[in-house]
C-alpha atoms as a PDB file:
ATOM      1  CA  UNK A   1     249.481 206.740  44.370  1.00  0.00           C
ATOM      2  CA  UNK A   2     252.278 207.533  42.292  1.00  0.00           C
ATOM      3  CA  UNK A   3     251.629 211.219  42.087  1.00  0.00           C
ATOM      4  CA  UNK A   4     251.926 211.882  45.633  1.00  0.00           C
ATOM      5  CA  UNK A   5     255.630 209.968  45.769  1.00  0.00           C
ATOM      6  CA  UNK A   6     258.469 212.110  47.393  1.00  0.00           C
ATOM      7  CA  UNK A   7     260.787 210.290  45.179  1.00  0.00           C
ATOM      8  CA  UNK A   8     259.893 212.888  42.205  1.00  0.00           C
ATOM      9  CA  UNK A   9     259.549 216.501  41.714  1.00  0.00           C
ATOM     10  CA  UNK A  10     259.185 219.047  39.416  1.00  0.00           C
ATOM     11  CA  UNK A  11     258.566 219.537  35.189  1.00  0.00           C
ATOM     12  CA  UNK A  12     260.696 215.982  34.865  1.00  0.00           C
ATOM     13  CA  UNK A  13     258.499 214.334  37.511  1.00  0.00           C
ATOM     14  CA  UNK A  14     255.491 214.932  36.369  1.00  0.00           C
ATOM     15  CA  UNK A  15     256.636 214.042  33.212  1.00  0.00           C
ATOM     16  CA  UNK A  16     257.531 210.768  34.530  1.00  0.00           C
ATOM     17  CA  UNK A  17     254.699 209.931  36.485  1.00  0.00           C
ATOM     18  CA  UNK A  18     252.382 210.545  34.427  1.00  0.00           C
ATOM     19  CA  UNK A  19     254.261 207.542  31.940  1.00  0.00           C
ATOM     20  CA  UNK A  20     254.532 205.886  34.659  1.00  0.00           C
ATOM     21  CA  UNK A  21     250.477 205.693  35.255  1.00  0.00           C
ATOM     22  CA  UNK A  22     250.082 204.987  31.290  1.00  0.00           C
ATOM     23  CA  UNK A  23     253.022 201.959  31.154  1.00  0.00           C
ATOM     24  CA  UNK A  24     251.513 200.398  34.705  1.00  0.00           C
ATOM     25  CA  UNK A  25     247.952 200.737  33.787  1.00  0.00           C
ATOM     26  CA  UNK A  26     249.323 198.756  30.560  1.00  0.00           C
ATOM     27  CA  UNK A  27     251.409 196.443  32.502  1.00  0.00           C
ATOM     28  CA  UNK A  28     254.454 197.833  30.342  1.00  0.00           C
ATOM     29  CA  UNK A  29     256.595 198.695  33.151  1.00  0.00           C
ATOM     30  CA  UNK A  30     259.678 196.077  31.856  1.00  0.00           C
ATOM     31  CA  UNK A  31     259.249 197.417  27.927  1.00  0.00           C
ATOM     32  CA  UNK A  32     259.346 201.083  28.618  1.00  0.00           C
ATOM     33  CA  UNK A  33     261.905 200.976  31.049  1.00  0.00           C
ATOM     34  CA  UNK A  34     264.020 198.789  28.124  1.00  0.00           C
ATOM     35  CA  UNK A  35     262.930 201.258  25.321  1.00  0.00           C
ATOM     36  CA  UNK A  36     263.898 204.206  28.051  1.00  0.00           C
ATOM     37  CA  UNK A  37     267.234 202.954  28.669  1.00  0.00           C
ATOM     38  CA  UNK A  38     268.047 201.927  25.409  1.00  0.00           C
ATOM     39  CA  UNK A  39     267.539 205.844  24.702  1.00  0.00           C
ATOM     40  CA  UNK A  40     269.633 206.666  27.001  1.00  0.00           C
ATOM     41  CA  UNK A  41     272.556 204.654  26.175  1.00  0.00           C
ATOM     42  CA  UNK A  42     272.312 206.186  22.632  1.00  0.00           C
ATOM     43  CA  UNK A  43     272.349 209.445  24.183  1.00  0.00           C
ATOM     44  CA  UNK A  44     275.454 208.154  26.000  1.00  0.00           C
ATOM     45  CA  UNK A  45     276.815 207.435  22.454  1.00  0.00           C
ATOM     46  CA  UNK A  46     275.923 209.949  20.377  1.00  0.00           C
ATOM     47  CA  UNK A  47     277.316 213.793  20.734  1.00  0.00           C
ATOM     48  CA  UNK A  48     274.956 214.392  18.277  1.00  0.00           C
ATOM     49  CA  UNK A  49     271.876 213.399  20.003  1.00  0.00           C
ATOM     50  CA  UNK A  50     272.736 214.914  22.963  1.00  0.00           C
ATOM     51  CA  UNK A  51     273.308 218.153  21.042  1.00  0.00           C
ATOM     52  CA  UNK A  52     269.611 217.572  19.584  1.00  0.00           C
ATOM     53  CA  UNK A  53     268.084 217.376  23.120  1.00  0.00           C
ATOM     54  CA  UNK A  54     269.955 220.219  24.979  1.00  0.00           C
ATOM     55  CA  UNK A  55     270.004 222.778  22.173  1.00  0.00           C
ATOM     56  CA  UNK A  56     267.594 225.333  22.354  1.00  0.00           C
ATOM     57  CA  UNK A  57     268.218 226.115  18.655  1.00  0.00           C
ATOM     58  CA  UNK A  58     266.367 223.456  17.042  1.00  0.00           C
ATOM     59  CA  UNK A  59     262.518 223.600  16.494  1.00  0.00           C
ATOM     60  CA  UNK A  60     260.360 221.293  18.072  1.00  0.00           C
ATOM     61  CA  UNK A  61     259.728 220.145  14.767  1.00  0.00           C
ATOM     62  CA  UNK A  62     263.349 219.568  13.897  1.00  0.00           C
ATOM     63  CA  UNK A  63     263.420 217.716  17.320  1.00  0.00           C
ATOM     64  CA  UNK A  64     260.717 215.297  16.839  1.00  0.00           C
ATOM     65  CA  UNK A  65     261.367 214.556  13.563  1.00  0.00           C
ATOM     66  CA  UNK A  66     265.066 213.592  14.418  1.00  0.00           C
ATOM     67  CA  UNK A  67     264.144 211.784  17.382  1.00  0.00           C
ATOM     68  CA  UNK A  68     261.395 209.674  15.253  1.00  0.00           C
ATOM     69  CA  UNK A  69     264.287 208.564  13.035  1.00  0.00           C
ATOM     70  CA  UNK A  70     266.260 208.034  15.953  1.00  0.00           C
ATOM     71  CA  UNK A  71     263.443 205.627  17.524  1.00  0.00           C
ATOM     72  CA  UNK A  72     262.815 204.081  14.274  1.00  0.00           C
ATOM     73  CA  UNK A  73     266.527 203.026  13.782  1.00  0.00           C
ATOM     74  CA  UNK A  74     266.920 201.884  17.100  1.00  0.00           C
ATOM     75  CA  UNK A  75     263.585 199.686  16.798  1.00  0.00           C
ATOM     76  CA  UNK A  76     261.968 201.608  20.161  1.00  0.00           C
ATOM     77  CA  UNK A  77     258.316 201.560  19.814  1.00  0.00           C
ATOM     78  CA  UNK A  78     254.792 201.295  21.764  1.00  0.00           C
ATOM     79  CA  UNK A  79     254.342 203.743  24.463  1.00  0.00           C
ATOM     80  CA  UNK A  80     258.264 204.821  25.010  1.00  0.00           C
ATOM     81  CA  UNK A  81     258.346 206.441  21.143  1.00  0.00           C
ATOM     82  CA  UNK A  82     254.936 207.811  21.517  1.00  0.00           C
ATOM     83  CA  UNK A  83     256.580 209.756  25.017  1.00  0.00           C
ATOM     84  CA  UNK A  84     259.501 211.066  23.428  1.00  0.00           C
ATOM     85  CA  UNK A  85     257.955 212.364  20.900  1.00  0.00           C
ATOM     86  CA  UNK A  86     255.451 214.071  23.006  1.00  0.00           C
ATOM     87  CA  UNK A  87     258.562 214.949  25.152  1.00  0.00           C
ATOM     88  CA  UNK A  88     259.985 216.753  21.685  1.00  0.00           C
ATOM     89  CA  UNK A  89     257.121 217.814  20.284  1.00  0.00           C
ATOM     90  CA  UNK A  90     256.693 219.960  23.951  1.00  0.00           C
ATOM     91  CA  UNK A  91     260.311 221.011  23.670  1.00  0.00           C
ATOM     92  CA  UNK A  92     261.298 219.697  26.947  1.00  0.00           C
ATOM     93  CA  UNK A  93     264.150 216.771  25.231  1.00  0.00           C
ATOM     94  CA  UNK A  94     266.972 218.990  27.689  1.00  0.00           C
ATOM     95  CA  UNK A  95     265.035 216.930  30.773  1.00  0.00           C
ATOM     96  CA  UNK A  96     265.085 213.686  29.223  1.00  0.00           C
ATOM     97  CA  UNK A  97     267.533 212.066  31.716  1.00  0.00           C
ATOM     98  CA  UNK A  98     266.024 213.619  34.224  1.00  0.00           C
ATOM     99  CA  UNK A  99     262.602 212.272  33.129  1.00  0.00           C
ATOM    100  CA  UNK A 100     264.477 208.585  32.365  1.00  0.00           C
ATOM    101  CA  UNK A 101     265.420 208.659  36.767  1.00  0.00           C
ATOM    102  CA  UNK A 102     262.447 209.731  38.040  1.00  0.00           C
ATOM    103  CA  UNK A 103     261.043 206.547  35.873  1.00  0.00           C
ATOM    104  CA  UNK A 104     263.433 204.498  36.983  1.00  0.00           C
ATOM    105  CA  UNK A 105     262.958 205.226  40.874  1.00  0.00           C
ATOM    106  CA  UNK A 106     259.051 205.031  40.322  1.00  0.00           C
ATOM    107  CA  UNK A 107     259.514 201.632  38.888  1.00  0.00           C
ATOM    108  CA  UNK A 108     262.205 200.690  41.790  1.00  0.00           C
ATOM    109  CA  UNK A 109     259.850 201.809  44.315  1.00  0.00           C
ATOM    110  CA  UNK A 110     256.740 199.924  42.763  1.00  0.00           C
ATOM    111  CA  UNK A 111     258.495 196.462  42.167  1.00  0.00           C
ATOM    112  CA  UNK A 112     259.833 197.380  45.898  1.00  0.00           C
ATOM    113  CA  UNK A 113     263.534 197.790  45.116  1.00  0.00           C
ATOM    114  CA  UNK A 114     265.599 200.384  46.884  1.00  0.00           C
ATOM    115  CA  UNK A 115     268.748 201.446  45.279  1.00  0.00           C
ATOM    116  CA  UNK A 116     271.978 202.174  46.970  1.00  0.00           C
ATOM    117  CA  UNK A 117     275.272 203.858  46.159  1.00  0.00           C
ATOM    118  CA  UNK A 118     278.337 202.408  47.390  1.00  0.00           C
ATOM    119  CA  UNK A 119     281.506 204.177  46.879  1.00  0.00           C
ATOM    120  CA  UNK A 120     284.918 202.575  47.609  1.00  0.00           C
ATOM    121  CA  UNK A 121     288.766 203.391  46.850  1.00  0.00           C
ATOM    122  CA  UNK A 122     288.735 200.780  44.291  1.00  0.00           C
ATOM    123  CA  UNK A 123     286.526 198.514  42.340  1.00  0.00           C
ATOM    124  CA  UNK A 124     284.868 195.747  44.170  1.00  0.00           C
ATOM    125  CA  UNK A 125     285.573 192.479  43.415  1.00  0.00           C
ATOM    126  CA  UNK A 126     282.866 190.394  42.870  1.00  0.00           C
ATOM    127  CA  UNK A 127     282.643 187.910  46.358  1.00  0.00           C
ATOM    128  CA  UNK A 128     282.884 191.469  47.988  1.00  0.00           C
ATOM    129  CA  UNK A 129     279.972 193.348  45.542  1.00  0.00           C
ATOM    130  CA  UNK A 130     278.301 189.980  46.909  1.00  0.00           C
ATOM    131  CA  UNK A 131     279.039 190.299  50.839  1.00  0.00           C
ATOM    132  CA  UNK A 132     277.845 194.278  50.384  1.00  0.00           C
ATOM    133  CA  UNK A 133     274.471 193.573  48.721  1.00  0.00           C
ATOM    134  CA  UNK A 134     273.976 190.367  51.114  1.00  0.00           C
ATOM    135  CA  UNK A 135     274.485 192.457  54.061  1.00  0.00           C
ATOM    136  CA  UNK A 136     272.569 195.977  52.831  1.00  0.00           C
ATOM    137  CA  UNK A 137     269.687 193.331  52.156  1.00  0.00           C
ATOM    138  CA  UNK A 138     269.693 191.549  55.407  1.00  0.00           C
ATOM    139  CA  UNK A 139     270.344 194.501  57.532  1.00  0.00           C
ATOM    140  CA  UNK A 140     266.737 196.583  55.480  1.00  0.00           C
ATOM    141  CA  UNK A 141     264.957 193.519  54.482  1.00  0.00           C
ATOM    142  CA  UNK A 142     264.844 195.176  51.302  1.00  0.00           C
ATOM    143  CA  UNK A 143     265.782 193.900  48.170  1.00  0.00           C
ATOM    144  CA  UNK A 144     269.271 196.556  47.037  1.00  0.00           C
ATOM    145  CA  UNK A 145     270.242 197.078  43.543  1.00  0.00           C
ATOM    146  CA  UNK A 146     273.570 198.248  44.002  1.00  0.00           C
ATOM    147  CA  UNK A 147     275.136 201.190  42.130  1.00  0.00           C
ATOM    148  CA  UNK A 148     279.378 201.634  42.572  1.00  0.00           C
ATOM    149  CA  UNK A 149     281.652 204.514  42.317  1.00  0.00           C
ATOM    150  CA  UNK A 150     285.289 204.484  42.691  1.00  0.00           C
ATOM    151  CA  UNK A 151     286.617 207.433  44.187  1.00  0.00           C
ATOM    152  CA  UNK A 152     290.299 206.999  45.298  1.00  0.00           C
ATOM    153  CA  UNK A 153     290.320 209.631  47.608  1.00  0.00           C
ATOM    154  CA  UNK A 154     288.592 207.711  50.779  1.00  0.00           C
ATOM    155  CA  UNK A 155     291.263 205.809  50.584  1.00  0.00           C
ATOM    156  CA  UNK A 156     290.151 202.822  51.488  1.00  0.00           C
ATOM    157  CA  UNK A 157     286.781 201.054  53.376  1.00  0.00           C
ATOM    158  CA  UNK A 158     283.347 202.382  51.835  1.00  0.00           C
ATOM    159  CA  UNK A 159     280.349 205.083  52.178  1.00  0.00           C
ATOM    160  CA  UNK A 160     277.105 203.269  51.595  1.00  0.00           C
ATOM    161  CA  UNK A 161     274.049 205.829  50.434  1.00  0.00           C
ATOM    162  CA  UNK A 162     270.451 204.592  50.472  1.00  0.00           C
ATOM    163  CA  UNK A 163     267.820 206.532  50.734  1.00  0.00           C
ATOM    164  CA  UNK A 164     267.928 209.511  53.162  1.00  0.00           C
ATOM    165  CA  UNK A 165     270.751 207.097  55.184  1.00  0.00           C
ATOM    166  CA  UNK A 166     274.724 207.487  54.667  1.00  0.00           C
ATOM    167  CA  UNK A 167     277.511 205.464  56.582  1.00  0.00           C
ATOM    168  CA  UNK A 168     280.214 206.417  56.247  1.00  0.00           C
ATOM    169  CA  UNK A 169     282.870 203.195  57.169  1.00  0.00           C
ATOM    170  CA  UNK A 170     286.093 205.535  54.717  1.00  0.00           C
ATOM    171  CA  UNK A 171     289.643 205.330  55.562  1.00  0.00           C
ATOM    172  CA  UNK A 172     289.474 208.887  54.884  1.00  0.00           C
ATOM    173  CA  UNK A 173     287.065 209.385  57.939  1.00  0.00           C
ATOM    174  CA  UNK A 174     288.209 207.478  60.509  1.00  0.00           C
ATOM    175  CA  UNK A 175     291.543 209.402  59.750  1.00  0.00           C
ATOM    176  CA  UNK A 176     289.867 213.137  59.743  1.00  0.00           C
ATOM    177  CA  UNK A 177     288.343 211.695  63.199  1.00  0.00           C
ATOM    178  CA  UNK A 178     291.765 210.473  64.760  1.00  0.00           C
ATOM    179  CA  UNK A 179     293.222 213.880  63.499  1.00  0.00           C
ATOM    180  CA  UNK A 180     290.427 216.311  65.042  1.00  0.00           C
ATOM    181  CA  UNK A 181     290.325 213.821  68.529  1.00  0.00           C
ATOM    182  CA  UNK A 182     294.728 214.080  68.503  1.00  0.00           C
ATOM    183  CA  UNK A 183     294.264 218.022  68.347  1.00  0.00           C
ATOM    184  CA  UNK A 184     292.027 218.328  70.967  1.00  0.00           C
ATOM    185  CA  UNK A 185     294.430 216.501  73.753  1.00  0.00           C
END
């Protein structure tokens, strides 16, 4: 089922499906995706560690050996620690975040969540994060988890991304429109 998902593609999907068969079969869906993310945000933290995984330099015995300290220290265990280590051991650490997504959107898709990007002109505040998600839900009868950007230069209103859809309700577009229709009169 998985393996034929459009959602994933190439070296990193396979990579992720295939964990993705191993933590479902195990009904470990919730603690890998923990133990995943929790790697991640160390990556997030550490210069070091992402210096580790993107360097060609090291060995893939130097990797795995410095990412099994690294999963010791930060208590990830089970079938997470046994992938990145494989993940090291195979030298392919450079398409760990890459890996970590594809995960992420095969789990999304199998507990039937679909994410969406919103980007706005400045941070949502939380009744309107709330009248967003209510309406994205009600409109796909899909339950939304909600990713949001700021990007000041639409100006104001918001672009709403989900799945292969876009709309595009910017300041910064209605204005391009008014500008293109007031040159053609």
């Amino acid at each position: 089922m998985a393996s034929s998902s459009p959602i994933v593609s190439g070296i990193a999907g396979r990579y992720a499906v295939a964990l993705f068969e191993l933590a479902n079969e195990g009904k470990a869906l919730d603690a890998v995706s923990a133990d995943l993310d929790r790697f991640v945000a160390l990556l997030d933290e550490s210069a070091d560690l992402e210096r580790l995984c993107r360097n060609p330099v090291f060995t893939s015995e130097e990797q795995e050996k410095a990412i099994t300290a690294v999963l010791a220290k930060a208590e990830i265990g089970g079938l997470a620690a046994n992938f990145l280590k494989l993940v090291a051991s195979k030298r392919r650490l450079f398409l760990v975040r890459a890996m970590v997504t594809a995960f992420r959107a095969l789990v999304a898709e199998k507990k039937g969540i679909v994410n969406a990007e919103v980007t706005v002109a400045a941070p949502l505040s939380d009744k309107n994060r709330k009248a967003v998600l209510d309406a994205l839900q009600t409109t796909s009868g899909q339950t939304i988890a909600l990713t949001e950007r700021v990007d000041p230069a639409i100006i104001g209103g918001l672009v709403v991304k989900m799945g292969s859809k876009m709309i595009d309700a910017s300041l910064k577009t209605k204005l391009n429109a008014m500008k293109i229709a007031m040159t053609n009169v």
